[in-house]
C-alpha atoms as a PDB file:
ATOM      1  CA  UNK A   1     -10.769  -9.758 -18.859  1.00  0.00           C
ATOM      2  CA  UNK A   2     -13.645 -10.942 -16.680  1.00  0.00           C
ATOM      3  CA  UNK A   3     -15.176  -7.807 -14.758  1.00  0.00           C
ATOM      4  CA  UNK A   4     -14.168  -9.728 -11.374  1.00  0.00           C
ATOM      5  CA  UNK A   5     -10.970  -9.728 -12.596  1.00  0.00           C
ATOM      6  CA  UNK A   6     -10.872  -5.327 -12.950  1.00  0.00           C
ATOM      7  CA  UNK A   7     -12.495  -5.083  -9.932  1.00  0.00           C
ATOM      8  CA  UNK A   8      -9.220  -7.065  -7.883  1.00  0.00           C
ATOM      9  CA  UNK A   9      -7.106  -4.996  -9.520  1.00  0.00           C
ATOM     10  CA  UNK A  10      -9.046  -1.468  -8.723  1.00  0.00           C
ATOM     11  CA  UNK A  11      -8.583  -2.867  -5.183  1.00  0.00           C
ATOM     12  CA  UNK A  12      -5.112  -3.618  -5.214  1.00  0.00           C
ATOM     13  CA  UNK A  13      -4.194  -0.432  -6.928  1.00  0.00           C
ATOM     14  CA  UNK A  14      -6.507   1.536  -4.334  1.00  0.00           C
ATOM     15  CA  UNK A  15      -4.402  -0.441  -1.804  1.00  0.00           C
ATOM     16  CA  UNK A  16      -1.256   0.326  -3.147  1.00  0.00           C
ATOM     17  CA  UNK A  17      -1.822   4.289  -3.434  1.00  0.00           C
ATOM     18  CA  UNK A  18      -3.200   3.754   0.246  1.00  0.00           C
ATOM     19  CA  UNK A  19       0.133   2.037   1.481  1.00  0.00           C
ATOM     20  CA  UNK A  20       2.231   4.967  -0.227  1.00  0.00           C
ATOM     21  CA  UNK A  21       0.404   7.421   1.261  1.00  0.00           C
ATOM     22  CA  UNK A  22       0.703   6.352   4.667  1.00  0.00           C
ATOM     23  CA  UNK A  23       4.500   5.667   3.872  1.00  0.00           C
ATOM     24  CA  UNK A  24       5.240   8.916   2.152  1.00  0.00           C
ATOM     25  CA  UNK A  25       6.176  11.050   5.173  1.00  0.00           C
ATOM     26  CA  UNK A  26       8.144   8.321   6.960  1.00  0.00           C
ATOM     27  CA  UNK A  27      12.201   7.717   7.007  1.00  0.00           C
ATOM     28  CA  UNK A  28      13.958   4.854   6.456  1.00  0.00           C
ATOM     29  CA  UNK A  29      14.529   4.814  10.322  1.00  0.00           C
ATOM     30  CA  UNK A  30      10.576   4.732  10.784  1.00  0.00           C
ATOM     31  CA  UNK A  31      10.643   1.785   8.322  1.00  0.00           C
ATOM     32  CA  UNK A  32      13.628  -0.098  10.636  1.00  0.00           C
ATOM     33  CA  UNK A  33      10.775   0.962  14.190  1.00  0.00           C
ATOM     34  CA  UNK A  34       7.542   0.859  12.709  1.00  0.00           C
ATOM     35  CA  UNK A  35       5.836  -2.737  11.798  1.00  0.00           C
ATOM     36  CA  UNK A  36       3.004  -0.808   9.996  1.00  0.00           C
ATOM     37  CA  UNK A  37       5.264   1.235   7.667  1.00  0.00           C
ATOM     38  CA  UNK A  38       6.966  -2.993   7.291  1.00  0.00           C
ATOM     39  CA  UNK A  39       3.497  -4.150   6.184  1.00  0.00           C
ATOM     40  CA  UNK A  40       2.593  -1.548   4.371  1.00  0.00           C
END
Protein backbone atom coordinates (compact mmCIF):
# COMPACT_ATOMS: atom_id res chain seq x y z
CA UNK A 1 0.00 0.00 0.00
CA UNK A 2 1.24 3.34 -1.32
CA UNK A 3 1.64 5.86 1.74
CA UNK A 4 -1.08 8.15 -0.13
CA UNK A 5 -3.14 5.42 0.02
CA UNK A 6 -2.86 5.18 4.42
CA UNK A 7 -3.07 8.60 4.59
CA UNK A 8 -7.01 8.56 2.77
CA UNK A 9 -7.85 6.11 4.93
CA UNK A 10 -6.49 7.89 8.37
CA UNK A 11 -8.81 10.62 6.99
CA UNK A 12 -11.77 8.74 6.41
CA UNK A 13 -11.51 6.88 9.63
CA UNK A 14 -10.84 10.35 11.49
CA UNK A 15 -14.04 11.34 9.61
CA UNK A 16 -15.97 8.56 10.53
CA UNK A 17 -15.18 8.71 14.46
CA UNK A 18 -15.98 12.55 13.86
CA UNK A 19 -19.53 11.79 12.30
CA UNK A 20 -20.28 9.31 15.33
CA UNK A 21 -19.42 11.59 17.70
CA UNK A 22 -21.52 14.30 16.64
CA UNK A 23 -24.35 11.60 16.14
CA UNK A 24 -23.93 9.83 19.42
CA UNK A 25 -26.24 11.95 21.59
CA UNK A 26 -28.96 12.36 18.96
CA UNK A 27 -32.45 10.24 18.55
CA UNK A 28 -33.76 8.78 15.77
CA UNK A 29 -36.29 11.76 15.76
CA UNK A 30 -33.19 14.24 15.49
CA UNK A 31 -32.06 12.04 12.55
CA UNK A 32 -35.89 12.38 10.81
CA UNK A 33 -35.31 16.93 11.74
CA UNK A 34 -31.79 17.38 11.48
CA UNK A 35 -30.01 17.42 7.81
CA UNK A 36 -26.58 17.43 9.60
CA UNK A 37 -27.18 14.31 11.75
CA UNK A 38 -28.59 12.99 7.60
CA UNK A 39 -25.11 13.85 6.28
CA UNK A 40 -23.28 12.86 8.84
Amino acid sequence: MRKSDKIRLQHMLDTAREALEFASSSCREDLERDRKLVLA
